[in-house]
PDB file of N, CA and C in Angstrom:
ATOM      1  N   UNK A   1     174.308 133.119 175.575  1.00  0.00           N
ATOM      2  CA  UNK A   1     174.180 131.760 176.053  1.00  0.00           C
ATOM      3  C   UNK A   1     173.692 130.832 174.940  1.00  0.00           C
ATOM      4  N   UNK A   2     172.386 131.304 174.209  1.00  0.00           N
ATOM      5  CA  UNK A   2     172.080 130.555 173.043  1.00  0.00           C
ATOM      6  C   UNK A   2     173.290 130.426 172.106  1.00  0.00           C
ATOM      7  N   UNK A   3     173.844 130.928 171.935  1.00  0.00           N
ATOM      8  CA  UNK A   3     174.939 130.826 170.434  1.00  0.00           C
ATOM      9  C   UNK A   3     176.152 130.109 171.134  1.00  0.00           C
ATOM     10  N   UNK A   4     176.373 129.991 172.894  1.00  0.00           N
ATOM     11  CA  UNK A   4     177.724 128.906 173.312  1.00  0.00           C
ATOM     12  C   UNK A   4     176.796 127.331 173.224  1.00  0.00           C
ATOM     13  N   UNK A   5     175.861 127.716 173.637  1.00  0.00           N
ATOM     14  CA  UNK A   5     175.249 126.057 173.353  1.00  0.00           C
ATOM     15  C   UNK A   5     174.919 125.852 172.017  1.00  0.00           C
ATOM     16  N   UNK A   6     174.877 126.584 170.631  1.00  0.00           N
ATOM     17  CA  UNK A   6     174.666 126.155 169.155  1.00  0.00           C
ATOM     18  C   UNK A   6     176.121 125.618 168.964  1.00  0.00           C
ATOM     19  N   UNK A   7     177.235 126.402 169.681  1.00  0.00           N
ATOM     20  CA  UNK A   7     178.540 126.255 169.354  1.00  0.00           C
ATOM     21  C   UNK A   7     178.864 124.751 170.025  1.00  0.00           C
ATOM     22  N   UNK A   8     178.202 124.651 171.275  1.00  0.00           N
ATOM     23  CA  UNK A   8     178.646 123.154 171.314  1.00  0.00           C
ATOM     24  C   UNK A   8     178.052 121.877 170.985  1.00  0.00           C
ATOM     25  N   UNK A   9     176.568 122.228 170.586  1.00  0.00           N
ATOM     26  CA  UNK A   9     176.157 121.254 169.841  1.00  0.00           C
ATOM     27  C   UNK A   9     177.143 120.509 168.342  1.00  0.00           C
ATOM     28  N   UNK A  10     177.188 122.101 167.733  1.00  0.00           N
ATOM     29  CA  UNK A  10     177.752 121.868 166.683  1.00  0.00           C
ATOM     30  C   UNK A  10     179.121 120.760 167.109  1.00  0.00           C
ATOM     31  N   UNK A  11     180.208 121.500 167.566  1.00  0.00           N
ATOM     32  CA  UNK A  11     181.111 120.333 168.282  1.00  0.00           C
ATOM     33  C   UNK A  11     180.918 119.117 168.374  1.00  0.00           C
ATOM     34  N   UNK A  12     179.812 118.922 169.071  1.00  0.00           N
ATOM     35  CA  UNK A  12     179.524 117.414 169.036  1.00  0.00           C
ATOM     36  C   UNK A  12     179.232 116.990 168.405  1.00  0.00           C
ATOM     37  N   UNK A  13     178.694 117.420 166.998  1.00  0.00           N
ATOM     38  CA  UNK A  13     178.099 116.980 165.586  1.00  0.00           C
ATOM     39  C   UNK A  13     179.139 116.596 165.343  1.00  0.00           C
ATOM     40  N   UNK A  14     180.453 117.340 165.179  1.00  0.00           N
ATOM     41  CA  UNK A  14     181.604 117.528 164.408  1.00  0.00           C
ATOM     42  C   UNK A  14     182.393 116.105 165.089  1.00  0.00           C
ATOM     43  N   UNK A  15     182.206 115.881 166.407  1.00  0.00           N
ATOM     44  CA  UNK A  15     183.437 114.836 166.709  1.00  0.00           C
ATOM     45  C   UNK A  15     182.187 113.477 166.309  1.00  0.00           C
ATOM     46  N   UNK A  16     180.547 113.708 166.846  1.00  0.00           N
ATOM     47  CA  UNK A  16     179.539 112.458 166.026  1.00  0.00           C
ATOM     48  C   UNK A  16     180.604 112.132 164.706  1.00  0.00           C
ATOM     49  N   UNK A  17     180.510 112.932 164.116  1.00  0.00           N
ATOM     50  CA  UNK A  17     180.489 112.491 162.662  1.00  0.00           C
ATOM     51  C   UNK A  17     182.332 111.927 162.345  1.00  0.00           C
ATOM     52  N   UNK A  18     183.002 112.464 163.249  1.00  0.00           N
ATOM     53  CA  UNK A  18     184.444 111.661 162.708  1.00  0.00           C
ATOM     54  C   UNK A  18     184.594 110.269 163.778  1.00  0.00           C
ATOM     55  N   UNK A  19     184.079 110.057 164.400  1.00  0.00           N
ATOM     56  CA  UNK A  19     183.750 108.614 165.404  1.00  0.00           C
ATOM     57  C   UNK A  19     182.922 107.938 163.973  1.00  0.00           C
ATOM     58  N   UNK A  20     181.889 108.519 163.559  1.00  0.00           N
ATOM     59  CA  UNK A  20     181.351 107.780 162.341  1.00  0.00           C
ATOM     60  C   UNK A  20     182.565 106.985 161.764  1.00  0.00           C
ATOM     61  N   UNK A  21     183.334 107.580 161.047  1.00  0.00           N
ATOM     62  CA  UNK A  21     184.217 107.712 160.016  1.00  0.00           C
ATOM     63  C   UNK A  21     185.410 106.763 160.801  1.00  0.00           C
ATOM     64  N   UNK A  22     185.556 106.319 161.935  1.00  0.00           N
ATOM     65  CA  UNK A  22     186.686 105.997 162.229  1.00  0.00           C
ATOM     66  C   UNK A  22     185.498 104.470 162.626  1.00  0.00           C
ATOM     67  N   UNK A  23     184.978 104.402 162.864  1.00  0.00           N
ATOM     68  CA  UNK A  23     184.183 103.602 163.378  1.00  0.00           C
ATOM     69  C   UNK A  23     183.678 102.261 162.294  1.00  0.00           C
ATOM     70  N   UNK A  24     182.922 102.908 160.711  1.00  0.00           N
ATOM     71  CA  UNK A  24     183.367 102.715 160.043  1.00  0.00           C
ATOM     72  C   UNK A  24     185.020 101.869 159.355  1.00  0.00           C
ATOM     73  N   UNK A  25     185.644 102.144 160.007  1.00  0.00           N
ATOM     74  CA  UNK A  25     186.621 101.927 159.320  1.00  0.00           C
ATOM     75  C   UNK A  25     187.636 102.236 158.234  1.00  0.00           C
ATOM     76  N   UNK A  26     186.866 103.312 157.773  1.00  0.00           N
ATOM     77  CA  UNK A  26     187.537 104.613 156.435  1.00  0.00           C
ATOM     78  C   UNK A  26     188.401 104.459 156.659  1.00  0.00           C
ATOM     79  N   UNK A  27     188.875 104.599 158.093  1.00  0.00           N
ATOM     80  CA  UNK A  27     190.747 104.946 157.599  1.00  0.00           C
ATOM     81  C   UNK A  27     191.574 103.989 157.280  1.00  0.00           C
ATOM     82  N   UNK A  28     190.751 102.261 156.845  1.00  0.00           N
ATOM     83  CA  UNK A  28     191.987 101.346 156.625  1.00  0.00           C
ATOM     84  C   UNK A  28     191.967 101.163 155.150  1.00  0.00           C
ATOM     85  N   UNK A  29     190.978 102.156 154.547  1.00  0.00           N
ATOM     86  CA  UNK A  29     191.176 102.021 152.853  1.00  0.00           C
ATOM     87  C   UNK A  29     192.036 102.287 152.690  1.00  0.00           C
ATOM     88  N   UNK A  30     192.668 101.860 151.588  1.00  0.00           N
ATOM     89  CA  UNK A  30     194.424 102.276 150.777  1.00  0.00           C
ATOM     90  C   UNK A  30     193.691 102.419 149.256  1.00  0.00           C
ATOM     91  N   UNK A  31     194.544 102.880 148.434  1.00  0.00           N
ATOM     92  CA  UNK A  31     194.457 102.780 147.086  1.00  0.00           C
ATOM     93  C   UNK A  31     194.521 101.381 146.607  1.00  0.00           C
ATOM     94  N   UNK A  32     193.809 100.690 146.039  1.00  0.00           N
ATOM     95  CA  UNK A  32     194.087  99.928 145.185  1.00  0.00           C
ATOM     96  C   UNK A  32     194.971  99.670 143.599  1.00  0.00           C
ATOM     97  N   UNK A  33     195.397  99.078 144.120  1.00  0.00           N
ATOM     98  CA  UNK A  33     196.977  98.577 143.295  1.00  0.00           C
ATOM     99  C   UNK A  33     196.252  98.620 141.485  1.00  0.00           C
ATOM    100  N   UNK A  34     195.690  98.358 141.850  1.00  0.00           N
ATOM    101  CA  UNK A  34     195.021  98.286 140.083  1.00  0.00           C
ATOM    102  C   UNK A  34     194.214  99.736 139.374  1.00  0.00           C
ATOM    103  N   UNK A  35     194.464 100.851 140.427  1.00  0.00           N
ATOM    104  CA  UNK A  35     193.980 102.112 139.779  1.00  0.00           C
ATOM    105  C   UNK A  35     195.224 102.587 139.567  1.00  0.00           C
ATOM    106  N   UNK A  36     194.945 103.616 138.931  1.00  0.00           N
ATOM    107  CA  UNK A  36     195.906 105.060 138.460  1.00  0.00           C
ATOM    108  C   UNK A  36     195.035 106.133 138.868  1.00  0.00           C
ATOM    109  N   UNK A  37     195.972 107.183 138.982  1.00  0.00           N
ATOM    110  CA  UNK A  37     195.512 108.623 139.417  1.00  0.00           C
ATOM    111  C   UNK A  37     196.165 109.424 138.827  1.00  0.00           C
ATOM    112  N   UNK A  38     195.553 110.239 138.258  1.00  0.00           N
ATOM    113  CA  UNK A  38     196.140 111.427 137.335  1.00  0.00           C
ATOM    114  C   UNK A  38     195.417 112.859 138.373  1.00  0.00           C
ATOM    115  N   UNK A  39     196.042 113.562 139.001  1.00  0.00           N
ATOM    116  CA  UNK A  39     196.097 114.679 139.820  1.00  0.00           C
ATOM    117  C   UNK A  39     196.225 116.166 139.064  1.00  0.00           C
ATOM    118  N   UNK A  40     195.407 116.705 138.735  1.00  0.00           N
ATOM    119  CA  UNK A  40     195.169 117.747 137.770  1.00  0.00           C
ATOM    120  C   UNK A  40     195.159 119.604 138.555  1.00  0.00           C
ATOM    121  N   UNK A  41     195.058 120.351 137.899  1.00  0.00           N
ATOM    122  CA  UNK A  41     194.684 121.554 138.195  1.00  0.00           C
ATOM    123  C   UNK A  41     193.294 121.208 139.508  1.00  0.00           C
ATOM    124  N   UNK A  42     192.576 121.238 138.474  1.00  0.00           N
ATOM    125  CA  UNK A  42     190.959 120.948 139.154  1.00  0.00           C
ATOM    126  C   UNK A  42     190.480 119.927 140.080  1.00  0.00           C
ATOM    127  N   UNK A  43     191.734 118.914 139.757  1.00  0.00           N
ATOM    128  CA  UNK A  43     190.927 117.527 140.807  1.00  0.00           C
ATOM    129  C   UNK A  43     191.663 116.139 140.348  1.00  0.00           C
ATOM    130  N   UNK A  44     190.837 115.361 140.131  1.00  0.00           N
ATOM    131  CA  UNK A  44     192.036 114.368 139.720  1.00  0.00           C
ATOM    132  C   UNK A  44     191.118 113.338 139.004  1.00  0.00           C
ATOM    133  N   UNK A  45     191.359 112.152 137.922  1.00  0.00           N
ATOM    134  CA  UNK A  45     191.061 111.592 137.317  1.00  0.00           C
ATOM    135  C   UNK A  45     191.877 109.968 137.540  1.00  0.00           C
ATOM    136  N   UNK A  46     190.718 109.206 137.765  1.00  0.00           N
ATOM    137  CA  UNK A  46     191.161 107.798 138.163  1.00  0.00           C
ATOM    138  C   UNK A  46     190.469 106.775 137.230  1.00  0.00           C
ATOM    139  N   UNK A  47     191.834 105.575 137.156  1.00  0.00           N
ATOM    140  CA  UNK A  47     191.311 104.451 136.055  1.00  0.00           C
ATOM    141  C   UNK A  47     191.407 103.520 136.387  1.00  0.00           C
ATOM    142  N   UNK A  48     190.655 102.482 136.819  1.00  0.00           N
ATOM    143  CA  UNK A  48     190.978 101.432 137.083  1.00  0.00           C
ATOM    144  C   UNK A  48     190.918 100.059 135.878  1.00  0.00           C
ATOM    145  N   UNK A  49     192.281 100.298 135.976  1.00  0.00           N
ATOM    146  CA  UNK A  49     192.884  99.207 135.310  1.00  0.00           C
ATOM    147  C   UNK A  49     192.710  97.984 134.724  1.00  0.00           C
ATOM    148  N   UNK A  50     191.660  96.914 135.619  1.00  0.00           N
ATOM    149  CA  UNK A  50     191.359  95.682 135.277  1.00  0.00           C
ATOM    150  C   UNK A  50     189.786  96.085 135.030  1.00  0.00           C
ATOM    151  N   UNK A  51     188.717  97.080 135.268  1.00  0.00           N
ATOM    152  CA  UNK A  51     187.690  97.159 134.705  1.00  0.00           C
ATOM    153  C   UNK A  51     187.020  98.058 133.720  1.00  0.00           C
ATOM    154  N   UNK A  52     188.584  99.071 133.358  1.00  0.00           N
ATOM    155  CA  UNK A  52     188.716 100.542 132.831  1.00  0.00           C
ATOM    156  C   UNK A  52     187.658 100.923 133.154  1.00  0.00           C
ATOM    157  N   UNK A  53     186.661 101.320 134.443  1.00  0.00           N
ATOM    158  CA  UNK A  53     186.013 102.801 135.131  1.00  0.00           C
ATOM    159  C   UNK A  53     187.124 103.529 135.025  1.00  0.00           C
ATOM    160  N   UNK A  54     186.395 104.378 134.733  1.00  0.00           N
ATOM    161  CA  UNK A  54     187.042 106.103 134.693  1.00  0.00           C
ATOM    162  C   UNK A  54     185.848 106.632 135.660  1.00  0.00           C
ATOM    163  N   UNK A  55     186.876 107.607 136.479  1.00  0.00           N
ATOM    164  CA  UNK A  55     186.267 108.513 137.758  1.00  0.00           C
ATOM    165  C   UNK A  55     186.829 109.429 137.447  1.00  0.00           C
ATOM    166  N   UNK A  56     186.359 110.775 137.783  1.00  0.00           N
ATOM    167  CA  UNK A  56     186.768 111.737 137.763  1.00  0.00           C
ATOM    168  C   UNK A  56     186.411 113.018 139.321  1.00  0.00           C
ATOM    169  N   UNK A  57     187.116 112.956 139.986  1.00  0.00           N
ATOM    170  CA  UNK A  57     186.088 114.352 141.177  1.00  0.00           C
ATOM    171  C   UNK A  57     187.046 115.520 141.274  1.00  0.00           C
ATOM    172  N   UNK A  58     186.890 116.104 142.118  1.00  0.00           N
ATOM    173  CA  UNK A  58     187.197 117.712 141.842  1.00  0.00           C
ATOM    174  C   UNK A  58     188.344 117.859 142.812  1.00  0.00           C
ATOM    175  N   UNK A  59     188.766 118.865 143.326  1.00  0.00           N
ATOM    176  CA  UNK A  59     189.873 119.064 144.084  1.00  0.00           C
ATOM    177  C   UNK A  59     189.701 118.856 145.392  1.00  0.00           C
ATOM    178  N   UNK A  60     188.321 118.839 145.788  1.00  0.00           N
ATOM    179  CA  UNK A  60     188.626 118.140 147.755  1.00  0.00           C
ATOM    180  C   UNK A  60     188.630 116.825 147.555  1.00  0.00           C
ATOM    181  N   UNK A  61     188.195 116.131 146.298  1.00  0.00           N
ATOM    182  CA  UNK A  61     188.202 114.556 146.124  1.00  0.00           C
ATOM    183  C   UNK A  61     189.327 114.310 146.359  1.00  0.00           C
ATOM    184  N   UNK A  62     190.113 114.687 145.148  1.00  0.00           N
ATOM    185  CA  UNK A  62     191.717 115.131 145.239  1.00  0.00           C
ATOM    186  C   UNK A  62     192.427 114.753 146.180  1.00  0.00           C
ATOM    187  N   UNK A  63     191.898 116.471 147.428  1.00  0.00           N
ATOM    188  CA  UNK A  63     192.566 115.788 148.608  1.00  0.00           C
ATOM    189  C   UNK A  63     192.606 114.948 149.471  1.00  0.00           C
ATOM    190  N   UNK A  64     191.351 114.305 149.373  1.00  0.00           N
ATOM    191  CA  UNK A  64     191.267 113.083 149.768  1.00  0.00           C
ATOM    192  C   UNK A  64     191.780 112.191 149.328  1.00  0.00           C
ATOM    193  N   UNK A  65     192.201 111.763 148.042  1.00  0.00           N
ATOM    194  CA  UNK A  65     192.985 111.033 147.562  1.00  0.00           C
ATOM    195  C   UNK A  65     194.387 111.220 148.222  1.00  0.00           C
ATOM    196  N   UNK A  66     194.942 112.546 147.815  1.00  0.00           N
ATOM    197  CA  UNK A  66     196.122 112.404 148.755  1.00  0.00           C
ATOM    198  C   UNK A  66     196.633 111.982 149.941  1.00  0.00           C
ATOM    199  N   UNK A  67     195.444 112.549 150.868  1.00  0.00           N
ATOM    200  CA  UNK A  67     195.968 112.051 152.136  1.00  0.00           C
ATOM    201  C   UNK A  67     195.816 110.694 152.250  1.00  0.00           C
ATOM    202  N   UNK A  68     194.697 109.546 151.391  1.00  0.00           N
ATOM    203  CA  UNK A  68     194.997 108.460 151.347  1.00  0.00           C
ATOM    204  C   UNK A  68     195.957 107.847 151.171  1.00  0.00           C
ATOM    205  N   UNK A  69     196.963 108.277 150.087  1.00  0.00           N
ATOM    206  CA  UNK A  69     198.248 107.577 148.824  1.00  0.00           C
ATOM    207  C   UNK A  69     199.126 107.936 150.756  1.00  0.00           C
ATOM    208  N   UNK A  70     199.188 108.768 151.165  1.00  0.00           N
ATOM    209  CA  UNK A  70     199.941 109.580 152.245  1.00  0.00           C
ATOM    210  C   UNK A  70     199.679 109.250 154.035  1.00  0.00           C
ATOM    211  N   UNK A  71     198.850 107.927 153.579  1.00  0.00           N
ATOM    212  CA  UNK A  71     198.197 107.163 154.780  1.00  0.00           C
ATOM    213  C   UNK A  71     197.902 108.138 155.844  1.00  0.00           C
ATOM    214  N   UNK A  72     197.252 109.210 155.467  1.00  0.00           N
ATOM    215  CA  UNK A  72     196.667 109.849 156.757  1.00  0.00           C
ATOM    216  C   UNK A  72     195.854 109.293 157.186  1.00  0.00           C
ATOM    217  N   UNK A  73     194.944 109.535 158.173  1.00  0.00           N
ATOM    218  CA  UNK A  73     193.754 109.067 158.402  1.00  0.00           C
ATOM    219  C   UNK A  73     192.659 109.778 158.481  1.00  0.00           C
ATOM    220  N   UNK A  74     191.590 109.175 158.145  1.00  0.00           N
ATOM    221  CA  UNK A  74     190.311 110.440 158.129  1.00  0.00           C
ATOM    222  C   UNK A  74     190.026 111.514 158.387  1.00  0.00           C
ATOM    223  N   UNK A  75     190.424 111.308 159.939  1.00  0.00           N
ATOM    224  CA  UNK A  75     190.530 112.943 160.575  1.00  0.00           C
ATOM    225  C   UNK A  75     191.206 113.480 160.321  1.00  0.00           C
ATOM    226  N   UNK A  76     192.403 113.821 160.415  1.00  0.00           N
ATOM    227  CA  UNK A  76     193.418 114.043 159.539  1.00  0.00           C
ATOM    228  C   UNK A  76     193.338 114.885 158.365  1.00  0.00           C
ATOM    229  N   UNK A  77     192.757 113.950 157.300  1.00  0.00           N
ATOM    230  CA  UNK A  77     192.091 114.578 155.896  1.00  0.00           C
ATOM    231  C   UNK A  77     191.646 115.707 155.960  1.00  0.00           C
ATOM    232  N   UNK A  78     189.892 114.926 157.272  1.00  0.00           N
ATOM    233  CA  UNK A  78     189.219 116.254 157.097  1.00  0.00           C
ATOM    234  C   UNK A  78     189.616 117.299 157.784  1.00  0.00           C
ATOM    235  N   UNK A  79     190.090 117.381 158.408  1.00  0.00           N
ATOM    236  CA  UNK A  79     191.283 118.817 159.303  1.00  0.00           C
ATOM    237  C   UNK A  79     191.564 119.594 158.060  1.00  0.00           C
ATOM    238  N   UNK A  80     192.371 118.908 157.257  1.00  0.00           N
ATOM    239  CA  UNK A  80     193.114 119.756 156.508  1.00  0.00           C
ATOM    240  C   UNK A  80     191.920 119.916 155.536  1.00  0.00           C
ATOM    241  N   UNK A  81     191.092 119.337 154.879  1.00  0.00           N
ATOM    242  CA  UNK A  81     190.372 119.995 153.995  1.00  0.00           C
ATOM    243  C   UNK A  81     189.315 121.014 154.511  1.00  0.00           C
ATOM    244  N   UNK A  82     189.036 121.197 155.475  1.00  0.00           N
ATOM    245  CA  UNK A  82     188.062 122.072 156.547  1.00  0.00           C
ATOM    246  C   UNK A  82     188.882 123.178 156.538  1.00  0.00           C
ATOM    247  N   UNK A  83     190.066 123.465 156.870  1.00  0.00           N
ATOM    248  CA  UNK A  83     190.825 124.674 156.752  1.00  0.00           C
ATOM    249  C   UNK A  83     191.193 125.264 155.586  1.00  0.00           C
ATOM    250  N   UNK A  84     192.088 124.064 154.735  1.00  0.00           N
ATOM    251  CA  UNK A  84     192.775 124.613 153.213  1.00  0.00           C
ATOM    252  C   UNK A  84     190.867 125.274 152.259  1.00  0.00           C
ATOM    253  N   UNK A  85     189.980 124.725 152.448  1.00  0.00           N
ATOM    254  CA  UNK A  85     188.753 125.019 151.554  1.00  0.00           C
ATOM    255  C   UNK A  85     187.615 126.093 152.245  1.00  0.00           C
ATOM    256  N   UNK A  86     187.988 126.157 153.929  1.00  0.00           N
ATOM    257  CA  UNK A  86     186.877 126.551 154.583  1.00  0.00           C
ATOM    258  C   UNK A  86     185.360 126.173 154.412  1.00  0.00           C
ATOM    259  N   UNK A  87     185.444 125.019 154.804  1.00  0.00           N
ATOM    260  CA  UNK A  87     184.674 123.893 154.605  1.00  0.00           C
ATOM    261  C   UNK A  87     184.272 123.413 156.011  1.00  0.00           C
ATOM    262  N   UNK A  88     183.313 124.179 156.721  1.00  0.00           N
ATOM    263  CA  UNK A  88     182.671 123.165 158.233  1.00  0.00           C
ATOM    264  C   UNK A  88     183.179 121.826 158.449  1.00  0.00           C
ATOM    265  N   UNK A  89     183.889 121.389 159.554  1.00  0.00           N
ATOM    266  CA  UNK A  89     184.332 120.154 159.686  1.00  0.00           C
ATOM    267  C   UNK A  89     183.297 119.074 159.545  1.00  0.00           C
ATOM    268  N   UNK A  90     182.321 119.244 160.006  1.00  0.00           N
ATOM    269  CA  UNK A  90     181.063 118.328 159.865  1.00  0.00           C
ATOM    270  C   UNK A  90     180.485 118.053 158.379  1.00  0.00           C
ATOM    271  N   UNK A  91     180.961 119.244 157.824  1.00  0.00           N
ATOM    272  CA  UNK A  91     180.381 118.831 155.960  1.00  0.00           C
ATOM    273  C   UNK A  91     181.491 118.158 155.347  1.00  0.00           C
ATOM    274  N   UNK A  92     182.728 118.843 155.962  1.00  0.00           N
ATOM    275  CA  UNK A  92     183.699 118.500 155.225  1.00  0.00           C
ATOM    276  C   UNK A  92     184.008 116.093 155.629  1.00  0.00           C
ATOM    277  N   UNK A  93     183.670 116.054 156.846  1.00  0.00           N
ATOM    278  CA  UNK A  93     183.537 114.690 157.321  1.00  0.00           C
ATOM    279  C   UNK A  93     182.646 114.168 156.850  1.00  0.00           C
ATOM    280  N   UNK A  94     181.428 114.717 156.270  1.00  0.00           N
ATOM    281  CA  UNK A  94     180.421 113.698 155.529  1.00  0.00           C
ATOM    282  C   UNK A  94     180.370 113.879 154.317  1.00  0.00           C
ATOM    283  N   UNK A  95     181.436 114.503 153.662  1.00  0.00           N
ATOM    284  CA  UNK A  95     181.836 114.391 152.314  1.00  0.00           C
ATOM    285  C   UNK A  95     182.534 113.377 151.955  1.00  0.00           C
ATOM    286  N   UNK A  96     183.913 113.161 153.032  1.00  0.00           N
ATOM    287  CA  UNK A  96     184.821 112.744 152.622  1.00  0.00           C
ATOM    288  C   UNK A  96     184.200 111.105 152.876  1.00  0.00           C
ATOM    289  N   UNK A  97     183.462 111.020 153.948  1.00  0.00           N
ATOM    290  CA  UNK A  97     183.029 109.634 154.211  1.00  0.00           C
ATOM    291  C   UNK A  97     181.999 109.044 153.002  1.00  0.00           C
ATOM    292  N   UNK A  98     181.207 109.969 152.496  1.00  0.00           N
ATOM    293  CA  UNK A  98     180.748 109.877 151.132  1.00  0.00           C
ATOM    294  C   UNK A  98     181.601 109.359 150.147  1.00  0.00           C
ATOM    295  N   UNK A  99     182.810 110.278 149.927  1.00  0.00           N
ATOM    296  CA  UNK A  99     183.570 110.208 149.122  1.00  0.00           C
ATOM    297  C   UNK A  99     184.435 108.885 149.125  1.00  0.00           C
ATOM    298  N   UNK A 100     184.522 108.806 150.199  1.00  0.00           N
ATOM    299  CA  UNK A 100     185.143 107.074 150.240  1.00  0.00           C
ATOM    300  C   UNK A 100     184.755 106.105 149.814  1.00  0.00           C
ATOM    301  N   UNK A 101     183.431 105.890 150.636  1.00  0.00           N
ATOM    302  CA  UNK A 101     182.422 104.950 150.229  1.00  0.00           C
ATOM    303  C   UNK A 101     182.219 104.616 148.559  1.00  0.00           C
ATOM    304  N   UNK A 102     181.953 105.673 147.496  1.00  0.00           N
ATOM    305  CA  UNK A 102     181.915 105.281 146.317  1.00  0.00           C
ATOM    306  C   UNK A 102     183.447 105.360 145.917  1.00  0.00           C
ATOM    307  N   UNK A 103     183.969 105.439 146.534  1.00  0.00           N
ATOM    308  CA  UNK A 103     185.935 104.885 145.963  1.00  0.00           C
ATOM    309  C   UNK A 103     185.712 103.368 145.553  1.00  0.00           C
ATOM    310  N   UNK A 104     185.820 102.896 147.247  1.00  0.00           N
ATOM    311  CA  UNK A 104     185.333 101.635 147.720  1.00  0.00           C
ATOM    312  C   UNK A 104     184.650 101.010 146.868  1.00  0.00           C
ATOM    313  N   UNK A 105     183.236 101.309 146.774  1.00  0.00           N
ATOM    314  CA  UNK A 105     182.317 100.732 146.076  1.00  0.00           C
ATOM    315  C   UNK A 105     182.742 100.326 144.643  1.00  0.00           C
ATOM    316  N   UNK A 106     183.425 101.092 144.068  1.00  0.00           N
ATOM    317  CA  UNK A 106     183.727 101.416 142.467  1.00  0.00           C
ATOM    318  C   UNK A 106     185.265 100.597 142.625  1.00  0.00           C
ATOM    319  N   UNK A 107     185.967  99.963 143.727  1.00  0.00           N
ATOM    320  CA  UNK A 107     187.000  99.646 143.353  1.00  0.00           C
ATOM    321  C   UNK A 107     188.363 100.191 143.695  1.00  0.00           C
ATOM    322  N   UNK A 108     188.394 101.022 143.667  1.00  0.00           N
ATOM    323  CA  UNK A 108     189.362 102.402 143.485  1.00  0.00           C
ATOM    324  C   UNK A 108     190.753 102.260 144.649  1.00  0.00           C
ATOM    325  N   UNK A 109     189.344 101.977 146.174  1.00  0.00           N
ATOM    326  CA  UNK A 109     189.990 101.687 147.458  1.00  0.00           C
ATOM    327  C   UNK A 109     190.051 100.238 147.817  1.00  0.00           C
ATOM    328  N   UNK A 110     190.642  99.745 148.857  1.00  0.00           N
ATOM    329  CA  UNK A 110     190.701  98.418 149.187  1.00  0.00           C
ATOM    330  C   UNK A 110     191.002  98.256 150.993  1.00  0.00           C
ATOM    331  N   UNK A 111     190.282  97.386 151.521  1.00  0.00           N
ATOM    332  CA  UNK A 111     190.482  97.258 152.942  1.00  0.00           C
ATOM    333  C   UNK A 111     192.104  97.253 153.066  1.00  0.00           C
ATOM    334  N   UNK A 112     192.642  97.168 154.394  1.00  0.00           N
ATOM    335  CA  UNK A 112     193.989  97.222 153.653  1.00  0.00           C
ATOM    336  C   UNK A 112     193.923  95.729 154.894  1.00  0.00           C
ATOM    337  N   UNK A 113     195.140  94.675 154.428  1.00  0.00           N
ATOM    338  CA  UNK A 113     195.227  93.232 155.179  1.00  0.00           C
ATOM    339  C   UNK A 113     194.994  93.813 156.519  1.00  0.00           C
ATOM    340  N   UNK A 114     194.226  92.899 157.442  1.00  0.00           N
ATOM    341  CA  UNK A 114     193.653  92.804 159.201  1.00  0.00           C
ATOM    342  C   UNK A 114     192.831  94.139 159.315  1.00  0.00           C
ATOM    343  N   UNK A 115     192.592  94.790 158.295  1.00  0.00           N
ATOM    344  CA  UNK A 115     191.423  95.824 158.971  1.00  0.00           C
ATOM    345  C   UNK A 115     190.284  95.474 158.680  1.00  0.00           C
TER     346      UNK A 115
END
């Protein structure tokens, strides 16, 4: 009984935290027109263009990048990076919402028009 109620707490952490993320608004970032992305073995390397930052993150950054360029949406993302990495959906959702946020911040991403 203890470990079906850890199991559904957890659950509810897991859908808390992608209501975060949608709530937020994450999913109306797009790439911004003024970066580049270079997609590597390891991860991927980004430049933005009009302030030359250079970023660099690793391969779940990566996939987050992809499913951005690929207009998925958050959940979405983190689905697939929770499975392809075996990565807890709940870590893997407050990574990626992490991971956005300093996109954003740095430029990288952009609201996309009416969101």
């Amino acid at each position: 009984m203890t470990r079906l109620l850890a199991q559904l707490k957890s659950l509810a952490n897991v859908a808390h935290g992608a209501r975060q993320i949608t709530d937020d608004n994450s999913a109306s970032v797009i790439p911004s027109p003024e970066v580049r992305a270079s997609l590597q073995e390891n991860g991927v390397v980004f430049l933005h263009q009009r302030s030359g930052t250079v970023f660099r993150s690793n391969r779940i950054g990566a996939a987050i990048w992809k499913g951005l360029v690929n207009r998925h949406d958050i959940a979405t993302i983190v689905s697939q990076i929770g499975l392809e990495y075996g990565i807890p959906t709940a870590q893997a959702a407050r990574d990626a919402a992490g991971f956005v946020s300093q996109l954003e911040a740095q430029g990288f991403l952009v609201r996309r028009a009416g969101a």
